[in-house]
N, C-alpha and C. Protein backbone atom coordinates (compact mmCIF):
# COMPACT_ATOMS: atom_id res chain seq x y z
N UNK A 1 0.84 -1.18 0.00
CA UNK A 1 0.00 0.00 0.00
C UNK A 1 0.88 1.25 0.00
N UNK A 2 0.46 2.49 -1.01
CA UNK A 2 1.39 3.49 -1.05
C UNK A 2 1.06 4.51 0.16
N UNK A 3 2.01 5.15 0.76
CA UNK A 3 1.59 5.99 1.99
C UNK A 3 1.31 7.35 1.19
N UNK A 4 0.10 7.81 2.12
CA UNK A 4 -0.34 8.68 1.41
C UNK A 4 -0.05 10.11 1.72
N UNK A 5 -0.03 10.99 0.58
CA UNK A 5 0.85 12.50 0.85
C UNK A 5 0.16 13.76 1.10
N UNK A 6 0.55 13.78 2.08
CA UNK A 6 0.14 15.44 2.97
C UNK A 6 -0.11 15.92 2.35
N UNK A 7 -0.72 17.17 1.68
CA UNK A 7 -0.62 18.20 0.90
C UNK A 7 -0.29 19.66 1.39
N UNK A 8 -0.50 19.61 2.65
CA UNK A 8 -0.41 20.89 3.77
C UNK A 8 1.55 20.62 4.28
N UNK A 9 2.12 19.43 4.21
CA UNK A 9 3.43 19.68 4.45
C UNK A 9 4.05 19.66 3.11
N UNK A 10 3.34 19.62 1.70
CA UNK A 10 4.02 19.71 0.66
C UNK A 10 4.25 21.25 0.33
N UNK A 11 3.04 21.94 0.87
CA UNK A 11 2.51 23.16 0.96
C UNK A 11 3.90 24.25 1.51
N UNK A 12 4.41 23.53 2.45
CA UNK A 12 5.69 24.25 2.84
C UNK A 12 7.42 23.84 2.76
N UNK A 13 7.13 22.70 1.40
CA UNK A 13 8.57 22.87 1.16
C UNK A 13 8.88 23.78 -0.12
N UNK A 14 10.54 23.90 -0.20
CA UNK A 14 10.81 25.31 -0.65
C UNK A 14 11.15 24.60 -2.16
N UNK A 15 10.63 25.73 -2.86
CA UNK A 15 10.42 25.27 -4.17
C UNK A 15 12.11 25.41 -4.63
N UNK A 16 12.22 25.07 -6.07
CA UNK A 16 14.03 24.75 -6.36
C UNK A 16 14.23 26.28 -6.56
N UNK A 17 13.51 27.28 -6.81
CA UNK A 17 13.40 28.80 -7.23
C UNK A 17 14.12 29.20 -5.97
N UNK A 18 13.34 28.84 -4.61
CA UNK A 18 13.70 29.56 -3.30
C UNK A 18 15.07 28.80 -2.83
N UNK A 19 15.78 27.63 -3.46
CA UNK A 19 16.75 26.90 -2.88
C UNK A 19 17.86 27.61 -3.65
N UNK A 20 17.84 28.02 -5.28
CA UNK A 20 18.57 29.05 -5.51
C UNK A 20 18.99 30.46 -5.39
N UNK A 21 17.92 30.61 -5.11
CA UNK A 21 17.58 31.78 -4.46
C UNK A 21 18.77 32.22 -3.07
N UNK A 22 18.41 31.55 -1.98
CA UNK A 22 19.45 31.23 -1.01
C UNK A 22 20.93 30.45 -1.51
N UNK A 23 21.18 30.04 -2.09
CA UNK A 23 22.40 29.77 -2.56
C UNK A 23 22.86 30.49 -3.34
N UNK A 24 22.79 30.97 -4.60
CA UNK A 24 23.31 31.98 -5.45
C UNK A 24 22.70 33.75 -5.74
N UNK A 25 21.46 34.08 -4.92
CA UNK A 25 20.85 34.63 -4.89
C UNK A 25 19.74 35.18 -5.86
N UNK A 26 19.05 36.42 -5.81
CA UNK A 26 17.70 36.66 -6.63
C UNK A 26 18.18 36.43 -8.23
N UNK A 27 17.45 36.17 -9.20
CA UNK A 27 17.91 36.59 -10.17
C UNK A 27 17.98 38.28 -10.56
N UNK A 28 19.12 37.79 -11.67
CA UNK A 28 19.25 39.92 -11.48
C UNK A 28 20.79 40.00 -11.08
N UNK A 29 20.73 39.35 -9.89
CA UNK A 29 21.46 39.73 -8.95
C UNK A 29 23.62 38.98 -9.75
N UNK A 30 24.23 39.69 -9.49
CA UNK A 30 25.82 39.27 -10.31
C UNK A 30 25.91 37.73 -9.80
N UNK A 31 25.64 37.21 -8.66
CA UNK A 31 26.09 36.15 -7.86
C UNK A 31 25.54 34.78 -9.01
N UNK A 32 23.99 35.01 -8.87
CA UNK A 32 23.25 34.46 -10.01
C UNK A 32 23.01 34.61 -11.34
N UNK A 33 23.32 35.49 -11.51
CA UNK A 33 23.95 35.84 -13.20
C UNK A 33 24.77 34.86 -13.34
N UNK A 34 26.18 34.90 -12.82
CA UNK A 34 27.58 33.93 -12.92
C UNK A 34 27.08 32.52 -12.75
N UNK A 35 26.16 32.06 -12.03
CA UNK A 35 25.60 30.70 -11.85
C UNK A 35 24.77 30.31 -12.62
N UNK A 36 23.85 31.32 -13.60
CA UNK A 36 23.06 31.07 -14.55
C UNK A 36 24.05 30.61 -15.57
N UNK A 37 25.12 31.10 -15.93
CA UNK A 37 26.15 31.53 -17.42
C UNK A 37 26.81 30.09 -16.80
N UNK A 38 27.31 30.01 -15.63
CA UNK A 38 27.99 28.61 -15.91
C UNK A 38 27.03 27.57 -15.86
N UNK A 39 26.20 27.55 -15.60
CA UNK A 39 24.90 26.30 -15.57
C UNK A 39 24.42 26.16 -17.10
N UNK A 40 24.45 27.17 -18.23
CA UNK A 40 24.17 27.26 -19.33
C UNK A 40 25.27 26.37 -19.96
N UNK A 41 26.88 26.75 -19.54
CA UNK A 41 28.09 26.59 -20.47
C UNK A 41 28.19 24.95 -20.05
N UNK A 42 28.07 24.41 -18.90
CA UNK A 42 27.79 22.95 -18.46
C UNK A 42 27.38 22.45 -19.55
N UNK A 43 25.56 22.62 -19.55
CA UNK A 43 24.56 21.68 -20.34
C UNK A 43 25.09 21.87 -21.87
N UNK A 44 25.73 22.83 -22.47
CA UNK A 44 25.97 22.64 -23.52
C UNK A 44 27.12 22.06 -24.22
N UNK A 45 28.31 22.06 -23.21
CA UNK A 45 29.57 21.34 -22.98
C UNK A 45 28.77 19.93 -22.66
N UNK A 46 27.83 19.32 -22.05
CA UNK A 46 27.35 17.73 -21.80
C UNK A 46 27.11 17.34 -23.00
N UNK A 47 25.65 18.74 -23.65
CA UNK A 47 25.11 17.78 -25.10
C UNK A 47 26.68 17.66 -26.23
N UNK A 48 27.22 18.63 -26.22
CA UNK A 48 28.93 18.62 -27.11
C UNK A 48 29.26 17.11 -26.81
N UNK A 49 29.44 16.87 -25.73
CA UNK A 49 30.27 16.07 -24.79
C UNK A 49 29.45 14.56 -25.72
N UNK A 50 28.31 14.62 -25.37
CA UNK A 50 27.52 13.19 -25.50
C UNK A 50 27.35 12.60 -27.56
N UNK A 51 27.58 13.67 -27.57
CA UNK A 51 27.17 13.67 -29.19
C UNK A 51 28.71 13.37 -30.01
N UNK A 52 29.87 13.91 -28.93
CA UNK A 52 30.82 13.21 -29.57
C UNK A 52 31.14 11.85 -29.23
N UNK A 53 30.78 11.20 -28.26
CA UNK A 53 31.08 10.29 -27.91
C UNK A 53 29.38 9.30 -28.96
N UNK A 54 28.19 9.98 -29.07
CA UNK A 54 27.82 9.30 -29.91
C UNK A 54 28.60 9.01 -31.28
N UNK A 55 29.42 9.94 -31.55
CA UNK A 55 30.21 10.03 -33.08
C UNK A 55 31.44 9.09 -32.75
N UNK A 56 31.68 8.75 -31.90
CA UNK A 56 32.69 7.54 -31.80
C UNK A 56 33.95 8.36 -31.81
N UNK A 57 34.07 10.01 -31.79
CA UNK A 57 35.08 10.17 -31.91
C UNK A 57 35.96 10.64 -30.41
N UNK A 58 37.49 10.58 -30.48
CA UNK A 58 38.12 11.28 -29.02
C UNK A 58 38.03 12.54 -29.17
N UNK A 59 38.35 13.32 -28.13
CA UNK A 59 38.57 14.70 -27.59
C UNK A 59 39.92 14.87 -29.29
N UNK A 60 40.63 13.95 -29.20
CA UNK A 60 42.15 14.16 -30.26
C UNK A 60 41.67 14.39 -31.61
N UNK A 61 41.03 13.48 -31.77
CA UNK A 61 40.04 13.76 -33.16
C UNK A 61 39.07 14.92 -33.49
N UNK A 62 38.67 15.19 -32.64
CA UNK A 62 37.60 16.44 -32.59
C UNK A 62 38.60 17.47 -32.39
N UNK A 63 39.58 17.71 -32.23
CA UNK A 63 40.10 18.52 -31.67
C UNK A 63 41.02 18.76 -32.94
N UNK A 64 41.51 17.85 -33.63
CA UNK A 64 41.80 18.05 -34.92
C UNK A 64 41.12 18.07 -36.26
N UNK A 65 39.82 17.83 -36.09
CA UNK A 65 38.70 18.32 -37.27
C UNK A 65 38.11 20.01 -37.17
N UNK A 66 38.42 20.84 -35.68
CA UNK A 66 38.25 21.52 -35.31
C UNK A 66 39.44 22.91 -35.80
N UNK A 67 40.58 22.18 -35.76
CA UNK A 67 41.79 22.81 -35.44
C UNK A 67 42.21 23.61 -34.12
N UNK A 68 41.99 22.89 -33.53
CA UNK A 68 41.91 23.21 -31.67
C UNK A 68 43.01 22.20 -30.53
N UNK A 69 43.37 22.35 -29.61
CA UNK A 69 43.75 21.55 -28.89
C UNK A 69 43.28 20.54 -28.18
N UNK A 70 43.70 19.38 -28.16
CA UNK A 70 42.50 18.48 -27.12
C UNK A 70 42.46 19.00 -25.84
N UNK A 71 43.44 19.57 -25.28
CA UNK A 71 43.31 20.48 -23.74
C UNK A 71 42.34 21.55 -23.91
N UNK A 72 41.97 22.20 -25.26
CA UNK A 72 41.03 22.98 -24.94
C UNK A 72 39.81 22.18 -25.31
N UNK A 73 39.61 21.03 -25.90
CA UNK A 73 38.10 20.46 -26.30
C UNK A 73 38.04 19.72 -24.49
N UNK A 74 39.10 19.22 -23.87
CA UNK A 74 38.57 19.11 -22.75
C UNK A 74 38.33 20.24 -21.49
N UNK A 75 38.76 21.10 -21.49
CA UNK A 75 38.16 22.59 -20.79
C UNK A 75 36.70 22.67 -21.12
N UNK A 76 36.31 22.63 -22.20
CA UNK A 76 35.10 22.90 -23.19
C UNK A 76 34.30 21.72 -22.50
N UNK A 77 34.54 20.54 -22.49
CA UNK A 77 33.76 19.69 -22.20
C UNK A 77 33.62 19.51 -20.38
N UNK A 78 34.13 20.43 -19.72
CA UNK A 78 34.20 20.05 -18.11
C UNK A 78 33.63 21.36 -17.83
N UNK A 79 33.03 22.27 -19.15
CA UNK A 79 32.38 23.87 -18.63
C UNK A 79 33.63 24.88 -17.99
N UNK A 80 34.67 24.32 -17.88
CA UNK A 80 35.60 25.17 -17.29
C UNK A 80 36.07 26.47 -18.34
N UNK A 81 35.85 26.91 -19.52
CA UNK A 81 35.99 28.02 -20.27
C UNK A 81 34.72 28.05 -21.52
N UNK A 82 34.54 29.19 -21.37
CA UNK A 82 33.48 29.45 -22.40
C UNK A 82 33.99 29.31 -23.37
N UNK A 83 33.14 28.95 -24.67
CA UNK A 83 33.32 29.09 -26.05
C UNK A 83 32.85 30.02 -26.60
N UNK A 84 32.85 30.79 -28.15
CA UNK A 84 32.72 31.62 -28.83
C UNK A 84 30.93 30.62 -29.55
N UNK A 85 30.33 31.53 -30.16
CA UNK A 85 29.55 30.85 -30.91
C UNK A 85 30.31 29.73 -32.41
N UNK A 86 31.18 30.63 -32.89
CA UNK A 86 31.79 30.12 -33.72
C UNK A 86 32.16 28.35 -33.62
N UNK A 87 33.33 28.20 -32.42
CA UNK A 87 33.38 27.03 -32.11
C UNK A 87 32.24 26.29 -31.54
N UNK A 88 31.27 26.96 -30.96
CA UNK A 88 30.35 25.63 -30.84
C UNK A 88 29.63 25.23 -32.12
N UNK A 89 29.45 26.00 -33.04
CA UNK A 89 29.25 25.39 -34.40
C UNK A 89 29.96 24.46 -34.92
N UNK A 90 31.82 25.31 -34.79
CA UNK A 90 31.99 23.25 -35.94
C UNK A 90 32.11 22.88 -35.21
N UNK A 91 32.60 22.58 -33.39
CA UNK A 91 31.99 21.17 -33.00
C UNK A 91 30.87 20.78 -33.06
N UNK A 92 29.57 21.15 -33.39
CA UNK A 92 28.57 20.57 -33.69
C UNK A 92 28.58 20.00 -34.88
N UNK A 93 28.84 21.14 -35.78
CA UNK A 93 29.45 20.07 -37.38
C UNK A 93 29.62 18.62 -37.54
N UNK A 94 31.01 19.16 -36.71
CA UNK A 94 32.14 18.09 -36.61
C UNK A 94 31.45 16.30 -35.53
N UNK A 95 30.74 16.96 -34.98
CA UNK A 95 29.98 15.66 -34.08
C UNK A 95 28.71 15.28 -34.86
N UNK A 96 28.12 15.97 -35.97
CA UNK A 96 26.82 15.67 -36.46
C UNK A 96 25.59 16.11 -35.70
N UNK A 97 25.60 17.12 -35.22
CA UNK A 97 24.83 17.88 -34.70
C UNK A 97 24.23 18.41 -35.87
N UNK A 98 22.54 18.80 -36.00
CA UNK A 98 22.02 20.18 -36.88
C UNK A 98 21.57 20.90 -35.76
N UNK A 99 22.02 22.27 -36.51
CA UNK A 99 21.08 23.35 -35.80
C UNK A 99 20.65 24.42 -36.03
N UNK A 100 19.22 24.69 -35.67
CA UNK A 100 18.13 25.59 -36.47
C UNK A 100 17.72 26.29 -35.30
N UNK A 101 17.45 27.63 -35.63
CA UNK A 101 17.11 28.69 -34.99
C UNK A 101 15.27 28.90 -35.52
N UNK A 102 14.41 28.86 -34.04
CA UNK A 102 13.42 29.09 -34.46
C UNK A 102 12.49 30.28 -33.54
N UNK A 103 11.94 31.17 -33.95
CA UNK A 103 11.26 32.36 -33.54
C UNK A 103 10.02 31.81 -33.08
């Protein structure tokens, strides 16, 4: 039998808004700005990340279809330095990524 759920103590836990909130602060705010921009550069360094490894290829290979260093395709892939738009294009290229911009 499933135990059944309060709705009056669900009522007062803190939503993930108010848990960032207290950890990086309001949005707006520089603290959470910087935590938004690296939380962005992560997820897009993962899908990079996953799509080359769907392509069977290494960091060495990508990194030379690119003309880049593998020390910087792995920075890139651990979110530790931003990329330009430019390079996230041909690594997307280069991994078989498409991508379309839609309004």
């Amino acid at each position: 039998m499933r135990p059944k759920i309060d709705i009056n103590k669900l009522k007062h836990l803190p939503t993930v808004e108010d848990m960032f909130e207290k950890e990086y602060g309001a949005k707006g705010t520089p603290t959470r700005d910087e935590f938004d921009a690296k939380s962005r550069a992560w997820y897009y360094a993962e899908v990079l990340k996953n799509a080359r490894k769907t392509a069977g290829i290494t960091q060495q290979q990508l990194a030379d279809k690119i003309g880049k260093k593998r020390e910087y395709v792995a920075m890139l892939e651990k979110g530790e330095t931003d990329m330009q738009l430019s390079t996230f294009i041909m690594i997307s290229e280069a991994v078989g990524l498409k991508l379309s911009l839609t309004s």
